[in-house]
Protein backbone atom coordinates (compact mmCIF):
# COMPACT_ATOMS: atom_id res chain seq x y z
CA UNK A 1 0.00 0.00 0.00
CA UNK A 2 2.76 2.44 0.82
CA UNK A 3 4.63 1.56 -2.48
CA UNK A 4 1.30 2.50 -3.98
CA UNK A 5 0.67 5.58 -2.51
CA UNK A 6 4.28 6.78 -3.40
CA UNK A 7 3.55 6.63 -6.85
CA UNK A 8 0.42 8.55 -6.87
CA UNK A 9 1.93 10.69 -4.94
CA UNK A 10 4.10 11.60 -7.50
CA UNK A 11 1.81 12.76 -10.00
CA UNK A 12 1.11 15.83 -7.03
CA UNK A 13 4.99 17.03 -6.76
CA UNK A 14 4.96 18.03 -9.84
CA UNK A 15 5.74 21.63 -10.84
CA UNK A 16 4.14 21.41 -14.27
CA UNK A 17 0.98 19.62 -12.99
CA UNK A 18 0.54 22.36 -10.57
CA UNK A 19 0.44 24.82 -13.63
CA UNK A 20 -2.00 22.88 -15.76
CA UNK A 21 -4.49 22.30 -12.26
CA UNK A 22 -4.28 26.02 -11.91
CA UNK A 23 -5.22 26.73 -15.26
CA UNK A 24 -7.89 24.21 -15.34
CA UNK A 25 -9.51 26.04 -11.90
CA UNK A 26 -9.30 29.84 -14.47
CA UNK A 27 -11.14 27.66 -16.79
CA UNK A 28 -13.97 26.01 -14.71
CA UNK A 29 -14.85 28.69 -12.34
CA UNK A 30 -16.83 31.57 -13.51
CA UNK A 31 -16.24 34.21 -10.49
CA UNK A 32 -13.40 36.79 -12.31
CA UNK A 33 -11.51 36.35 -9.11
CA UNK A 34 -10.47 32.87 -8.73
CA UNK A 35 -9.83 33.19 -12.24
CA UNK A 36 -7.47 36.11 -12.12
CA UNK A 37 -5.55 34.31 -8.56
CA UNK A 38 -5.53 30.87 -10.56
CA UNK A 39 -3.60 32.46 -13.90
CA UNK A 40 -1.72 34.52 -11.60
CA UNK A 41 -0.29 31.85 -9.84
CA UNK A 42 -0.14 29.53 -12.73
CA UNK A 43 2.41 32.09 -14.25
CA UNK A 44 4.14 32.93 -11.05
CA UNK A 45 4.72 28.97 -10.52
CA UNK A 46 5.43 28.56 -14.07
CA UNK A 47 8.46 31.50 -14.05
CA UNK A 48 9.49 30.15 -10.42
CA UNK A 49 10.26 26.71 -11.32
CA UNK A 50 11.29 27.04 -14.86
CA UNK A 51 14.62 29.43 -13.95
CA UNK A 52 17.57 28.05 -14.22
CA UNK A 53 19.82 30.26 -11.97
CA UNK A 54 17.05 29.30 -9.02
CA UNK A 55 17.27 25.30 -9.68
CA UNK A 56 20.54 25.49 -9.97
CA UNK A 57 21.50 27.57 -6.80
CA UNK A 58 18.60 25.17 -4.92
CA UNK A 59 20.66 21.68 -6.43
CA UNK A 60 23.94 22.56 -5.86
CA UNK A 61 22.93 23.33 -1.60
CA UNK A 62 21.43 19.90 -2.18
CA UNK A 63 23.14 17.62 -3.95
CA UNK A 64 25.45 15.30 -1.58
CA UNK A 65 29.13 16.47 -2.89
CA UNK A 66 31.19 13.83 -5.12
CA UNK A 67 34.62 13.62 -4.35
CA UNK A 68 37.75 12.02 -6.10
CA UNK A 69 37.82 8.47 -6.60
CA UNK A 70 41.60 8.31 -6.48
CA UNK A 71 41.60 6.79 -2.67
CA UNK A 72 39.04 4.25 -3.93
CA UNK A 73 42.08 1.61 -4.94
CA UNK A 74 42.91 1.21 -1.20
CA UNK A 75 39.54 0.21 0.38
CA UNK A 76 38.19 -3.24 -0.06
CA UNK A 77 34.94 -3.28 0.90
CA UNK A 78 31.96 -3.80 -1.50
CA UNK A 79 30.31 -1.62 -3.68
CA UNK A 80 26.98 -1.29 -3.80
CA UNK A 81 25.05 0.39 -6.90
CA UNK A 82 21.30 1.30 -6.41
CA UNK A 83 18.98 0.42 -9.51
CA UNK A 84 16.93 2.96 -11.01
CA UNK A 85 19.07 3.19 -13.92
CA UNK A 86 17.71 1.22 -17.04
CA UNK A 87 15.45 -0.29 -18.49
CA UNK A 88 15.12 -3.42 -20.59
CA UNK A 89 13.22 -4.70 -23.68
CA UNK A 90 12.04 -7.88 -23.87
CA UNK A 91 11.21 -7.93 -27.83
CA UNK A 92 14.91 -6.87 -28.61
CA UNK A 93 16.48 -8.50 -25.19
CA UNK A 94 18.39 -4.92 -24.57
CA UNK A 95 19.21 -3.15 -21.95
CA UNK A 96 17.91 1.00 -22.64
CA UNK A 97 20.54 3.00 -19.99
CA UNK A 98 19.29 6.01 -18.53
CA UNK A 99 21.21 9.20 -17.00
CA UNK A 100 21.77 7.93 -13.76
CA UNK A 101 23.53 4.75 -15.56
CA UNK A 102 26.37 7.05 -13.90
CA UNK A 103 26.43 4.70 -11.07
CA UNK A 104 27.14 1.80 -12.74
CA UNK A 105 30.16 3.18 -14.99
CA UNK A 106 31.29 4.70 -11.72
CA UNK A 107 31.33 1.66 -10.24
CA UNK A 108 32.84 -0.35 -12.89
CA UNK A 109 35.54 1.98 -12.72
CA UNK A 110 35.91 1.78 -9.41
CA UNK A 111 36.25 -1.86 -9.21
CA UNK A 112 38.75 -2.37 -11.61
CA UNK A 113 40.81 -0.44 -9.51
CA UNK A 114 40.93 -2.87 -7.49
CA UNK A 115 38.94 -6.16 -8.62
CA UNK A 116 38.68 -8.07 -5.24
CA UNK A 117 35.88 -5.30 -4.51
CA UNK A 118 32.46 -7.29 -4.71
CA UNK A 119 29.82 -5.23 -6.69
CA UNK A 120 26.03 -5.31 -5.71
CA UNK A 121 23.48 -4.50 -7.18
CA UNK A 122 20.35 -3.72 -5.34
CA UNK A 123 16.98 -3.02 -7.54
CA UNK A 124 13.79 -5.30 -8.33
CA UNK A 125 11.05 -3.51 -9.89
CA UNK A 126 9.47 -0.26 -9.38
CA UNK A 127 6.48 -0.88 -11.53
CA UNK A 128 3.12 -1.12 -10.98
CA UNK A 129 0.78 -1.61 -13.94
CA UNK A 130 2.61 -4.76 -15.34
CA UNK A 131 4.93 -7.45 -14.41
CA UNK A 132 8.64 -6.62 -15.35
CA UNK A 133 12.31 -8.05 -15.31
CA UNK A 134 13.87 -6.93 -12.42
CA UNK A 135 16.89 -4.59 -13.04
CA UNK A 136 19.40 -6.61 -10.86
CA UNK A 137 18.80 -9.33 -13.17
CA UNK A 138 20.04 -8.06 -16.73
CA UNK A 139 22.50 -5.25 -15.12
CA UNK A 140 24.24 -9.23 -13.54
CA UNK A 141 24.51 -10.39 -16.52
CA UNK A 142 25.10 -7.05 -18.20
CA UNK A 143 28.78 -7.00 -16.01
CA UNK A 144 29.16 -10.34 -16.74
CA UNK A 145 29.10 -9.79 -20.65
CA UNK A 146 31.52 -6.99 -20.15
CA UNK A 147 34.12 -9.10 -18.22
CA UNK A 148 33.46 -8.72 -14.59
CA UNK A 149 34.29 -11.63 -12.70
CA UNK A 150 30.58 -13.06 -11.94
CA UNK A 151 32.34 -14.44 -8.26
CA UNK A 152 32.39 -10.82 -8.08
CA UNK A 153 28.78 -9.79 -8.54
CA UNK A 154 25.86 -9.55 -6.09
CA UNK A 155 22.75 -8.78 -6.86
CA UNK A 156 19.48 -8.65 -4.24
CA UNK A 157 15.92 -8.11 -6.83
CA UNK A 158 13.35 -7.54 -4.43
CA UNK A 159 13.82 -4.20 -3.64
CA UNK A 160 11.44 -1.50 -5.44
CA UNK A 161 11.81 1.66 -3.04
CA UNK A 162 15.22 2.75 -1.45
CA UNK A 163 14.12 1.58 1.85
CA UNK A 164 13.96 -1.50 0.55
CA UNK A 165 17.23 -1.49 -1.51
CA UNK A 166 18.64 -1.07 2.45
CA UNK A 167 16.17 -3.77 4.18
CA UNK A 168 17.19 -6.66 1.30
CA UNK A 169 20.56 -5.76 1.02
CA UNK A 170 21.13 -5.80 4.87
CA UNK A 171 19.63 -9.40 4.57
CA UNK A 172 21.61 -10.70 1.63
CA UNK A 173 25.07 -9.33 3.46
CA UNK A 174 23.71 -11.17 7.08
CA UNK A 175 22.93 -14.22 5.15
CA UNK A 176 26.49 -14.38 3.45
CA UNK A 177 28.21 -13.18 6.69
CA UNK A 178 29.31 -10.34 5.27
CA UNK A 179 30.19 -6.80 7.30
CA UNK A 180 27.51 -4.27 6.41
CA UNK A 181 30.34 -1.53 5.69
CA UNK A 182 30.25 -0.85 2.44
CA UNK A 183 30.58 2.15 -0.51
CA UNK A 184 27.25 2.97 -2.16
CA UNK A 185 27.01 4.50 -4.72
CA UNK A 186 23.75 6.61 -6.24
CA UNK A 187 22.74 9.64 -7.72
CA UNK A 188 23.69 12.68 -5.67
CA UNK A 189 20.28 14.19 -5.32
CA UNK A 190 19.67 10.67 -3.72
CA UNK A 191 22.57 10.61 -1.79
CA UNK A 192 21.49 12.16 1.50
CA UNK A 193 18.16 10.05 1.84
CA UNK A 194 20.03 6.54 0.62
CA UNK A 195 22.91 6.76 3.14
CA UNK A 196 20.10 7.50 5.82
CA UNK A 197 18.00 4.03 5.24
CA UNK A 198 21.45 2.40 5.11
CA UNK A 199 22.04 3.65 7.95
CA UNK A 200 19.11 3.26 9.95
CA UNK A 201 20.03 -1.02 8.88
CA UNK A 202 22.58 -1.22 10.59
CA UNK A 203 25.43 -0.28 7.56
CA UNK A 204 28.58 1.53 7.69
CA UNK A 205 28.62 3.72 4.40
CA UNK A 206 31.15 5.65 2.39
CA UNK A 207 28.77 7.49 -0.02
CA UNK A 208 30.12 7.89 -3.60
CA UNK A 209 28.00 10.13 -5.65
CA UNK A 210 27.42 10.24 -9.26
CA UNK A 211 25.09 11.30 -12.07
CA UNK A 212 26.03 15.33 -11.02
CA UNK A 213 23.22 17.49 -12.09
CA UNK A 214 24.54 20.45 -10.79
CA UNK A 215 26.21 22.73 -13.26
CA UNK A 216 29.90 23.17 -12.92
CA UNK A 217 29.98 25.39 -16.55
CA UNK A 218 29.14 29.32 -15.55
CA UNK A 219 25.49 29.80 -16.05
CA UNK A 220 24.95 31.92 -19.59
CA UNK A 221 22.81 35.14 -19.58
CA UNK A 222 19.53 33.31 -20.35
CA UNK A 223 19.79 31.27 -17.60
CA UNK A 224 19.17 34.26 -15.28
CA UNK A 225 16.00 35.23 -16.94
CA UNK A 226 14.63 32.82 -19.91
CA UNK A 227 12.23 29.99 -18.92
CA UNK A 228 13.21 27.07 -19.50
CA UNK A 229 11.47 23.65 -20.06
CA UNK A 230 13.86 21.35 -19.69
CA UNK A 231 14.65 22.69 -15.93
CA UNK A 232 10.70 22.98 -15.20
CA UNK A 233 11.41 18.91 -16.26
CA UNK A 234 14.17 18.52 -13.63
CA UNK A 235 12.04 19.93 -10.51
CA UNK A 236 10.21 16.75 -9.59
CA UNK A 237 13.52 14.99 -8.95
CA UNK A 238 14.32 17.20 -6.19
CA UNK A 239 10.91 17.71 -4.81
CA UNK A 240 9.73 13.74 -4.90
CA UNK A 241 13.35 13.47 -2.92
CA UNK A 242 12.47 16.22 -0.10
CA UNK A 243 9.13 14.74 0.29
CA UNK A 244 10.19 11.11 -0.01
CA UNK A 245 12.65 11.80 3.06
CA UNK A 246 9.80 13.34 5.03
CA UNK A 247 7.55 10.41 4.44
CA UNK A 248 10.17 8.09 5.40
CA UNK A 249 11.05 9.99 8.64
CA UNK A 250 6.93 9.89 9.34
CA UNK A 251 7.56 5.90 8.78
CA UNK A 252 10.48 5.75 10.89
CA UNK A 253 12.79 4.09 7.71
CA UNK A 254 15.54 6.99 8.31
């Protein structure tokens, strides 16, 4: 039921979704003041969240802060990647990589470094409307096809929420006797509410972020003033995260 409810959820945290309500309330109600507040604060949420400079400024106090990898080749304990990062097709048997496939090159990286580092993958499936493969399963045999050692590779496939990716994981780790300190590695908007459910089970962590959204390229005039869609896109990822971390506080998973 919570899983559920997460999902509908969603479709309410987003910036976009607000605007359309907004202009459907202008559109529905006849009184010329609720019409005027509704397009005024359609436009006033539409310029808010589709600023660059402001998203920006907002990710880069947010986003957990990556760090050189360098040190990486000394430590030997195991890597853990969170799913979240492809998808795969069944008519073509391929796997479709996403942006936050970040982790997994990270990690690949990371263990060749040194290859006595286990990697695990932790990710079942976060669907709800139909059956699907679960991503630990073709991201396995995905390292596996690229040449990683598959004495090497963990995988847990139940998990479809990052509270679970830290409940199943925990398990798999007891039930192989296994110390639960570890490096994870995620997205760095994810970061902060990821090493907090590891936590609360029990797990050392040395967080290693990737998939950096935050611009590291001076911001260009427009970006100061010109809306832009594809940053009115990016909002939800930072505003599911904030409210998935209060929701998990409420449920006592951090």
């Amino acid at each position: 039921m919570f899983f559920l409810l997460s999902k509908i959820l969603s479709f309410l945290l987003i910036p976009f979704n607000w605007c359309i309500i907004l202009i459907a309330v202008a559109i529905i109600f006849k009184s010329r003041r609720i019409k005027k507040l509704a397009y005024i604060l359609a436009t006033i949420v539409f310029l808010f969240f589709s600023n660059t400079y402001i998203f920006q400024k907002v990710l880069k106090a947010w986003e957990y802060p990556a760090e050189s990898l360098q040190t990486e080749q000394y430590i030997t304990k195991p890597i853990v990647v969170l799913g979240g990062l492809s998808n795969y097709e069944d008519s073509i048997h391929r796997i479709h990589f996403k942006e936050a496939s970040d982790r997994l090159l990270q990690a690949i990286l990371i263990h060749r470094m040194n290859a006595e580092r286990p990697i695990i993958i932790s990710g079942g499936s976060a669907e709800i409307y139909f059956e699907e493969r679960p991503e630990a399963d073709y991201l396995h045999e995905y390292l596996i096809n690229i040449g990683i050692d598959s004495t090497k590779i963990l995988f847990e496939k139940q998990s479809r929420n990052t509270y679970e990716n830290a409940l199943y994981t925990a398990d798999l780790l007891d039930s192989m006797s296994i110390k639960k300190d570890i490096s994870l590695i995620t997205s760095a908007f994810h970061m902060k509410r990821a090493k907090a459910c590891f936590e609360k089970q029990g797990f050392k962590v040395d967080a290693i972020s990737t998939h950096i959204m935050s611009n590291h390229q001076a911001l260009k005039p427009a970006d100061y003033f010109l809306p832009s869609l594809s940053t009115l896109q990016l909002w939800p990822l930072l505003i599911k995260e904030w409210m998935g971390i209060l929701i998990y506080k409420m449920k006592g998973f951090v």
